[in-house]
C-alpha atoms as a PDB file:
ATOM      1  CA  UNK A   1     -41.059  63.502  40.355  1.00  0.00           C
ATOM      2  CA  UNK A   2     -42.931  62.581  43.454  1.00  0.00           C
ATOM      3  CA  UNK A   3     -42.429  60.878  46.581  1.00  0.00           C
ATOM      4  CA  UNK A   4     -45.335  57.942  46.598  1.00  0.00           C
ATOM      5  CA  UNK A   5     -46.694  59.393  49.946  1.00  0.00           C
ATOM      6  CA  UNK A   6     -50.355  59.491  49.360  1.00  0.00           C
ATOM      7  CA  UNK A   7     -52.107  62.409  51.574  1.00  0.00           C
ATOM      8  CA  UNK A   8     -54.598  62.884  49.133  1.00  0.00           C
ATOM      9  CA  UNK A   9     -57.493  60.670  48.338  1.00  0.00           C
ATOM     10  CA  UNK A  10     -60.102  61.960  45.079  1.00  0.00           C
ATOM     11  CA  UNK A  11     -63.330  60.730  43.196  1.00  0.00           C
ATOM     12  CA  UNK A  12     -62.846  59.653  39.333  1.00  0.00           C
ATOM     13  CA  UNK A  13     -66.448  61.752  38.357  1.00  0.00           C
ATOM     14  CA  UNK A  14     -66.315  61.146  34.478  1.00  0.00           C
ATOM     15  CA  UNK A  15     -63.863  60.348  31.378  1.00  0.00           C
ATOM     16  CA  UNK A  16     -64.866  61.297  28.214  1.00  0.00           C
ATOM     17  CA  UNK A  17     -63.980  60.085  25.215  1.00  0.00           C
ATOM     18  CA  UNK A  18     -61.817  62.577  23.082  1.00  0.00           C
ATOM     19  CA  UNK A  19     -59.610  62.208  19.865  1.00  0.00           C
ATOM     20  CA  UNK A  20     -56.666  60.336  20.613  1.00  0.00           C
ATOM     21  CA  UNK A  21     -57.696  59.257  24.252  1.00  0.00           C
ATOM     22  CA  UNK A  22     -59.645  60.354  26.723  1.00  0.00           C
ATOM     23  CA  UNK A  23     -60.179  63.235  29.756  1.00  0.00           C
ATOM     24  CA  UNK A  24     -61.169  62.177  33.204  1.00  0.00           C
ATOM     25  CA  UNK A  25     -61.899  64.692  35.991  1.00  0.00           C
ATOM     26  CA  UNK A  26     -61.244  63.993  39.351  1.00  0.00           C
ATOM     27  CA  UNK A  27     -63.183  65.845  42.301  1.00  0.00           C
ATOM     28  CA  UNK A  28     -60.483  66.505  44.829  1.00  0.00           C
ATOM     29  CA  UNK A  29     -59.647  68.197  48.522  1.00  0.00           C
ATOM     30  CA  UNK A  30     -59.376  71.838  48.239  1.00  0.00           C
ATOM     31  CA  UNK A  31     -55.542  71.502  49.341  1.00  0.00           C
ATOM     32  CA  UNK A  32     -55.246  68.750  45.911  1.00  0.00           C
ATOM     33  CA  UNK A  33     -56.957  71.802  44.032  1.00  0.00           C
ATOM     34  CA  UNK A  34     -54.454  74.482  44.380  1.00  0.00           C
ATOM     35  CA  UNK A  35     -51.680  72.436  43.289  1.00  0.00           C
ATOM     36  CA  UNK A  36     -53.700  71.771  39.893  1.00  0.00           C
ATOM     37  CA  UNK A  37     -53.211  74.824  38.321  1.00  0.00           C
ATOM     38  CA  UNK A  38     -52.872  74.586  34.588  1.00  0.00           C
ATOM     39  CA  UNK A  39     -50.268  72.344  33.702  1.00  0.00           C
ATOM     40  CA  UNK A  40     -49.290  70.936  36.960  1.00  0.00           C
ATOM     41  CA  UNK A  41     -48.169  67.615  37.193  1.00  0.00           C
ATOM     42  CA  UNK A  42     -50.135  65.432  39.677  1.00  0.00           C
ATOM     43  CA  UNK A  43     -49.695  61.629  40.293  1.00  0.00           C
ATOM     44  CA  UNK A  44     -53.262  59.634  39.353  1.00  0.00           C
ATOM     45  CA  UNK A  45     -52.572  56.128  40.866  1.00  0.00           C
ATOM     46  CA  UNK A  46     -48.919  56.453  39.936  1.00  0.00           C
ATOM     47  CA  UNK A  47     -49.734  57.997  36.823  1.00  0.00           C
ATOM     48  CA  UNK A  48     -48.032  61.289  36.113  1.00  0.00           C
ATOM     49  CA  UNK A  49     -50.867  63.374  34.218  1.00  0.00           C
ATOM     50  CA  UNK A  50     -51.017  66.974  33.797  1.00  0.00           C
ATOM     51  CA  UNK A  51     -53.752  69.436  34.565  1.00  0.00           C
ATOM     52  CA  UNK A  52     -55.900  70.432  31.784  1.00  0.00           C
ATOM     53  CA  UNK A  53     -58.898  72.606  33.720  1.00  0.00           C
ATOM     54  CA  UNK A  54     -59.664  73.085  37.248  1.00  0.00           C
ATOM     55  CA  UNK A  55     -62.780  74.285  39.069  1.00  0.00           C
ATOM     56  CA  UNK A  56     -63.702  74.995  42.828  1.00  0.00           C
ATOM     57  CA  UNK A  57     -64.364  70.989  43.050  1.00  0.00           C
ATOM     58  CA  UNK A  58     -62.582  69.295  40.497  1.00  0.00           C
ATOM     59  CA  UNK A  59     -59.702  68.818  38.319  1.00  0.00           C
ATOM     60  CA  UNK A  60     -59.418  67.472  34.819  1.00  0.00           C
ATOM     61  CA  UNK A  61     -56.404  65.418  32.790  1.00  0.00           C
ATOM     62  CA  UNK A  62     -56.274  64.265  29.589  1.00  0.00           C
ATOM     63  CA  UNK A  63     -54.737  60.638  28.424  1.00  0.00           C
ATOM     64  CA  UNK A  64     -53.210  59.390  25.739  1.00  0.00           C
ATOM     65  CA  UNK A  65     -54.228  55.979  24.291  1.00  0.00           C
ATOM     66  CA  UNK A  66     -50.612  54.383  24.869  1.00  0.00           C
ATOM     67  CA  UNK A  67     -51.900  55.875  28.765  1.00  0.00           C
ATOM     68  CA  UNK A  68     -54.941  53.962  28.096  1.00  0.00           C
ATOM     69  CA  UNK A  69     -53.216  51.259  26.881  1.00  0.00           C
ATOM     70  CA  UNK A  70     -50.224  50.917  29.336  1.00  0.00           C
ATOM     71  CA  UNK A  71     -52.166  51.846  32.730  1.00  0.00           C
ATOM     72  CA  UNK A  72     -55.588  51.393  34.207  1.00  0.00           C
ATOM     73  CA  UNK A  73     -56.942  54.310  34.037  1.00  0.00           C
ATOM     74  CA  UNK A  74     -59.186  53.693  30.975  1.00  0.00           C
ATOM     75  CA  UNK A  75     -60.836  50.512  33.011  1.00  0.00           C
ATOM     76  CA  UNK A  76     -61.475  52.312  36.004  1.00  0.00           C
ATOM     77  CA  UNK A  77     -65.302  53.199  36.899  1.00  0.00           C
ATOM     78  CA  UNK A  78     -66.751  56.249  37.587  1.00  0.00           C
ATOM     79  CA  UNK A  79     -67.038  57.205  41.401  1.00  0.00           C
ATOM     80  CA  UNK A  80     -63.913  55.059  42.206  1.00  0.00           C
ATOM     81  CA  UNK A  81     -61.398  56.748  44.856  1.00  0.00           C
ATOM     82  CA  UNK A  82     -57.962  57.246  43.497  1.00  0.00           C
ATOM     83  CA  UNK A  83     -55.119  58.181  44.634  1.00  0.00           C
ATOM     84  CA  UNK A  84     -53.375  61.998  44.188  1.00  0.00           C
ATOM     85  CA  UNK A  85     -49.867  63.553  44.698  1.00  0.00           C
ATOM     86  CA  UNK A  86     -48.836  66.631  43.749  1.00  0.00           C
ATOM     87  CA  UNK A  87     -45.333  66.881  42.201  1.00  0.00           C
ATOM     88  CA  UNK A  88     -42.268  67.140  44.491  1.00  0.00           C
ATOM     89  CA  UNK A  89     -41.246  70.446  44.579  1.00  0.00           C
ATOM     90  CA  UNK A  90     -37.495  71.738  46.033  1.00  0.00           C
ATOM     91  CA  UNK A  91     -37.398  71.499  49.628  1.00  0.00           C
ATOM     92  CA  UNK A  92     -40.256  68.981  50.153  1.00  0.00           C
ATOM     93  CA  UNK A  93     -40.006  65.925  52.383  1.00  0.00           C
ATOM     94  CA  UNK A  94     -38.994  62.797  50.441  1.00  0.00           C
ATOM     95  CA  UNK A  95     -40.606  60.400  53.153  1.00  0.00           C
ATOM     96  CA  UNK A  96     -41.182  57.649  50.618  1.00  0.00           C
ATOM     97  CA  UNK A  97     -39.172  57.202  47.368  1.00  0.00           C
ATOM     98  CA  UNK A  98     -38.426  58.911  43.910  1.00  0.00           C
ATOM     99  CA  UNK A  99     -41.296  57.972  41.896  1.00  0.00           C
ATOM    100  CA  UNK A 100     -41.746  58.955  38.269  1.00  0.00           C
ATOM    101  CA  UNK A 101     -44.948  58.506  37.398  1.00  0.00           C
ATOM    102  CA  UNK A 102     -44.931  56.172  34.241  1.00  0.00           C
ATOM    103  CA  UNK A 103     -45.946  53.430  34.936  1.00  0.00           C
ATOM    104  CA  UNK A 104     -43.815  50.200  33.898  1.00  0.00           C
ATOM    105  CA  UNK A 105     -46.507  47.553  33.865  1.00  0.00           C
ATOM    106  CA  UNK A 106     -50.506  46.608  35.005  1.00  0.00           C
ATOM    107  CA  UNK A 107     -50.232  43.699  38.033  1.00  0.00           C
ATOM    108  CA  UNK A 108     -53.386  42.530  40.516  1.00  0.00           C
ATOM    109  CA  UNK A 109     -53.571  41.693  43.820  1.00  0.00           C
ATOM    110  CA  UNK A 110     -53.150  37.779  44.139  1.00  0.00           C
ATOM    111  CA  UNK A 111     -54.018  37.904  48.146  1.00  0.00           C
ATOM    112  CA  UNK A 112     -54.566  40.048  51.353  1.00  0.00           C
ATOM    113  CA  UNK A 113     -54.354  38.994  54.872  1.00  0.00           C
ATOM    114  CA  UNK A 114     -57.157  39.162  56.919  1.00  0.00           C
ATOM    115  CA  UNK A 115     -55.020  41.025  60.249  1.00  0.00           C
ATOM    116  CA  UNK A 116     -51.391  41.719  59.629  1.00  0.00           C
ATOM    117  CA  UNK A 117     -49.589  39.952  56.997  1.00  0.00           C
ATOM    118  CA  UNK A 118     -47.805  40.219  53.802  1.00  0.00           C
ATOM    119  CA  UNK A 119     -49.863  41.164  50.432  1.00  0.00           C
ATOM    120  CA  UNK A 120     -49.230  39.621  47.491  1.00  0.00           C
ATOM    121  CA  UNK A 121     -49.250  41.033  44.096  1.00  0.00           C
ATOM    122  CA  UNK A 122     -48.763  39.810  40.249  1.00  0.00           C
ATOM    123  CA  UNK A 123     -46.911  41.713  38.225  1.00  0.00           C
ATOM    124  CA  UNK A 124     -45.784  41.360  34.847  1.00  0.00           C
ATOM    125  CA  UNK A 125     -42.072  38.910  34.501  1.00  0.00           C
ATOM    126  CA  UNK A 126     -40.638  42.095  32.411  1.00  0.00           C
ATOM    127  CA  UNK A 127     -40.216  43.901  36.064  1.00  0.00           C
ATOM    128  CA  UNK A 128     -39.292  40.801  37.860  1.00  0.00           C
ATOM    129  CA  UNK A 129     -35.411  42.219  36.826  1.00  0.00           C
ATOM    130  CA  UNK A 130     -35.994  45.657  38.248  1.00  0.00           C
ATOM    131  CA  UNK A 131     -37.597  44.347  41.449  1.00  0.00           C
ATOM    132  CA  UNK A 132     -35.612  42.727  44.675  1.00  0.00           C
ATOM    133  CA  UNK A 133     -36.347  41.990  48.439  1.00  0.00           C
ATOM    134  CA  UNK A 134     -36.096  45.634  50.290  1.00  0.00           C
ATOM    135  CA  UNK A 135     -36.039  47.704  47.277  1.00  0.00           C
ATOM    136  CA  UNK A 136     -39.226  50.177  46.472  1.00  0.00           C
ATOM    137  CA  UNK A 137     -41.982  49.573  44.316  1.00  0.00           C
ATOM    138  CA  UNK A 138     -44.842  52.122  43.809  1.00  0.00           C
ATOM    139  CA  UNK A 139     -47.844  50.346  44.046  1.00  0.00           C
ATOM    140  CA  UNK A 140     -50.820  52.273  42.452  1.00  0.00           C
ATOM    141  CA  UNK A 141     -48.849  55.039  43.273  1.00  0.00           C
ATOM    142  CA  UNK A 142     -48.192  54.253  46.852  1.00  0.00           C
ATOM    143  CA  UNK A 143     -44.031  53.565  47.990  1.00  0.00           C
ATOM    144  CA  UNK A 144     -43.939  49.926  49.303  1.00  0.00           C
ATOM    145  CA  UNK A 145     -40.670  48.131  50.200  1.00  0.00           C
ATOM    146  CA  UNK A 146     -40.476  44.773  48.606  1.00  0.00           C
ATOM    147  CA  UNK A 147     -40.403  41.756  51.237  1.00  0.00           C
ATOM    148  CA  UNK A 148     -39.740  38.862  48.649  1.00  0.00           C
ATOM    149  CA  UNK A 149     -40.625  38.736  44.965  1.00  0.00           C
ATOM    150  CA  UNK A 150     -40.284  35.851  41.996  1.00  0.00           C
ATOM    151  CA  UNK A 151     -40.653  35.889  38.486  1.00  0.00           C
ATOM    152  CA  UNK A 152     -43.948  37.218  37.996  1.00  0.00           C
ATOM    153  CA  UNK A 153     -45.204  37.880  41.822  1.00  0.00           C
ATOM    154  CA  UNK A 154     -43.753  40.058  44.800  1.00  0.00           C
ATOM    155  CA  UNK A 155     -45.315  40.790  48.230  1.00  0.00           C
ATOM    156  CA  UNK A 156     -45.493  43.747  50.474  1.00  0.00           C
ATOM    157  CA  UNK A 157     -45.487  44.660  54.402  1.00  0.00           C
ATOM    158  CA  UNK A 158     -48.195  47.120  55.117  1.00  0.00           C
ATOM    159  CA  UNK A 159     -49.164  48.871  58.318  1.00  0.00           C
ATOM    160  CA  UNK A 160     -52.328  49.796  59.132  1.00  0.00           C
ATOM    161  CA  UNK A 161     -51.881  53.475  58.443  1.00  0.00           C
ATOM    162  CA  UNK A 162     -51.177  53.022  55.122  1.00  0.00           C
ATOM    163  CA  UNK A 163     -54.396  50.747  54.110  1.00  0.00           C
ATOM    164  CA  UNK A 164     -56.682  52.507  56.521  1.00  0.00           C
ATOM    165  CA  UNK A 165     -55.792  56.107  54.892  1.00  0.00           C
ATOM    166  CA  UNK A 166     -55.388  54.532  50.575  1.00  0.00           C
ATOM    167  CA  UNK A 167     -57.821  52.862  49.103  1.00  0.00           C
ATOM    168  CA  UNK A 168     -56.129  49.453  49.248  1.00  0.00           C
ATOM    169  CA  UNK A 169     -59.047  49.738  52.449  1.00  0.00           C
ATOM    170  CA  UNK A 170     -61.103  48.148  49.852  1.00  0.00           C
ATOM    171  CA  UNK A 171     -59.155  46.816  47.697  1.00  0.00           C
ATOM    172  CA  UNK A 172     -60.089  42.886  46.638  1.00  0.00           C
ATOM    173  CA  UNK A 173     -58.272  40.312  45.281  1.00  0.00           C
ATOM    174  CA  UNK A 174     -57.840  40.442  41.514  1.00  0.00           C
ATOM    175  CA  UNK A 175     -57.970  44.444  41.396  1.00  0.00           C
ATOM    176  CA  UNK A 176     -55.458  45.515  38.615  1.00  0.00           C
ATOM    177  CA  UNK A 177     -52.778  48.352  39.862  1.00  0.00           C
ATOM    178  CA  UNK A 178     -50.537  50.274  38.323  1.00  0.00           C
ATOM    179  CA  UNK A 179     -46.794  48.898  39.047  1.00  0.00           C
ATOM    180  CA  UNK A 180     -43.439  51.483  38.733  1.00  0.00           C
ATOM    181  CA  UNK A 181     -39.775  49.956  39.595  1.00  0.00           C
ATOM    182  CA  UNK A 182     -37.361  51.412  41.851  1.00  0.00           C
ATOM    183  CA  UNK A 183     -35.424  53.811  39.548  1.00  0.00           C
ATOM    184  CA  UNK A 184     -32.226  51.884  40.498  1.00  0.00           C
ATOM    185  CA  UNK A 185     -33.451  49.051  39.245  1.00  0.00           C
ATOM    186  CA  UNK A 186     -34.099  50.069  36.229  1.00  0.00           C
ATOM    187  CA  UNK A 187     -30.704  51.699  36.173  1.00  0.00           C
ATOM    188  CA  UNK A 188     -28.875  48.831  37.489  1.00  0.00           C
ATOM    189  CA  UNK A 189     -31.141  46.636  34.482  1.00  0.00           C
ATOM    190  CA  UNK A 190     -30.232  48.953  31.534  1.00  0.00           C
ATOM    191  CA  UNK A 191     -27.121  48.476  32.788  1.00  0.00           C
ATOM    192  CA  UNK A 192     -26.731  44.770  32.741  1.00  0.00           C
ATOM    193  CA  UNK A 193     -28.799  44.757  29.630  1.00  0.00           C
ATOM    194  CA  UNK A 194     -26.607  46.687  27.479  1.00  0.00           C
ATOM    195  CA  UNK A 195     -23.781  44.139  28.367  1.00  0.00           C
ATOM    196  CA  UNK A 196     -26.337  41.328  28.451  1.00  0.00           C
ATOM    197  CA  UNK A 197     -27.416  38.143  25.790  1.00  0.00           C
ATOM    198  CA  UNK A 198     -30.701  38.238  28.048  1.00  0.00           C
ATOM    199  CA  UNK A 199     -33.322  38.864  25.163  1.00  0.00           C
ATOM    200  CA  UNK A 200     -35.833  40.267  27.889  1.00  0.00           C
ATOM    201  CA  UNK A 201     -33.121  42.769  28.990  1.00  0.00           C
ATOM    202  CA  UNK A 202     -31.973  43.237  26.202  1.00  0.00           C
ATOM    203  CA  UNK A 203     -35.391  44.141  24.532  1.00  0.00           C
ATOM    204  CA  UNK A 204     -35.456  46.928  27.635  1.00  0.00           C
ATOM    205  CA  UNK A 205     -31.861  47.748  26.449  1.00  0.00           C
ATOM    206  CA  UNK A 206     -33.338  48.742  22.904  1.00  0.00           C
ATOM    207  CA  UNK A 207     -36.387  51.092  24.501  1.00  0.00           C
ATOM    208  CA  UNK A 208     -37.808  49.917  27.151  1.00  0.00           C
ATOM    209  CA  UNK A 209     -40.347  47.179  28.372  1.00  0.00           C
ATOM    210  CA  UNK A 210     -42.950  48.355  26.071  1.00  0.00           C
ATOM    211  CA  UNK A 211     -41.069  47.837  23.141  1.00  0.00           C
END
């Protein structure tokens, strides 16, 4: 689990092409680098991967292709930033929200103001059921409170802190982003689905989105 706080910021190096998917390694912080030990969970843009190798620099993951498939980590180019979190551990902070790290669906940003404003992302209409004004959504990993949302679009308040410190600093329109729902959302949807004629929730009902 993590929290969607993002206080560490890393360099996609390479990603190799490997039987079944692919490896990327990430150069990150020193602080990042001692919670990569072998098979450590650490968030990738709201991707929960696990550590495969680790040097004094850099760390390295491997993905599956439904990872490749399902997030956009396998479009990303080399020397990108991205964005890293450690799993939660007992007794940490939970400043932000209870983020997973599987991703539910590949969005874009639509628009971003040019002071303060409301952003506005696409997202795909499967999470438009799991997704309501003031719930969280974990945007590229990051934990953003919803302001409004519609079928297949949502926007977001952000302060300057958070955008000065992610790499939504540079972040242009059309840029793909991983999207995760609130857990109770997806709760509250399973819910409704199993009781539901609604094929899309029903369809979630059976296995998910991505079935």
């Amino acid at each position: 689990m993590f929290t969607g706080l993002i206080r560490h910021l890393g360099t996609l190096e390479a990603r190799t092409a490997r039987s079944g998917g692919a490896r990327l390694r990430i150069a990150a912080p020193a602080d990042l680098l001692l919670r990569a030990e072998l098979g450590a969970s650490i968030a990738v843009n709201g991707a929960c991967l696990t550590s495969v190798a680790t040097d004094a620099r850099a760390w390295e993951a491997d993905l599956s292709e439904e990872t490749l498939a399902k997030t956009t980590l396998g479009r990303l180019s080399l020397g990108v930033t991205v964005h890293l979190e450690p799993a939660l551990r007992v007794g940490d902070p939970l400043d932000g929200h209870l983020v997973s790290g599987h991703v539910d669906g590949v969005g874009h940003l639509l628009e971003r103001p040019t002071g303060e404003g409301l952003w506005r992302f696409a997202m795909p209409a499967d999470l438009a059921p799991m997704t309501a004004p003031k719930g969280s959504i974990a945007v590229d990993g990051i934990s953003l409170t919803v302001v409004d949302c519609g079928s297949d679009w949502f926007t977001v308040a952000l302060i300057p802190e958070t955008v000065t410190h992610t790499a939504l600093k540079t972040m242009r329109p059309g840029a793909p982003v991983n999207l995760e729902a609130d857990p109770i959302g997806r709760f509250v949807a399973r819910a409704l689905a199993l009781r539901s004629t609604d094929e899309k929730l029903t369809r979630f009902a059976q296995g998910g989105w991505g079935h």
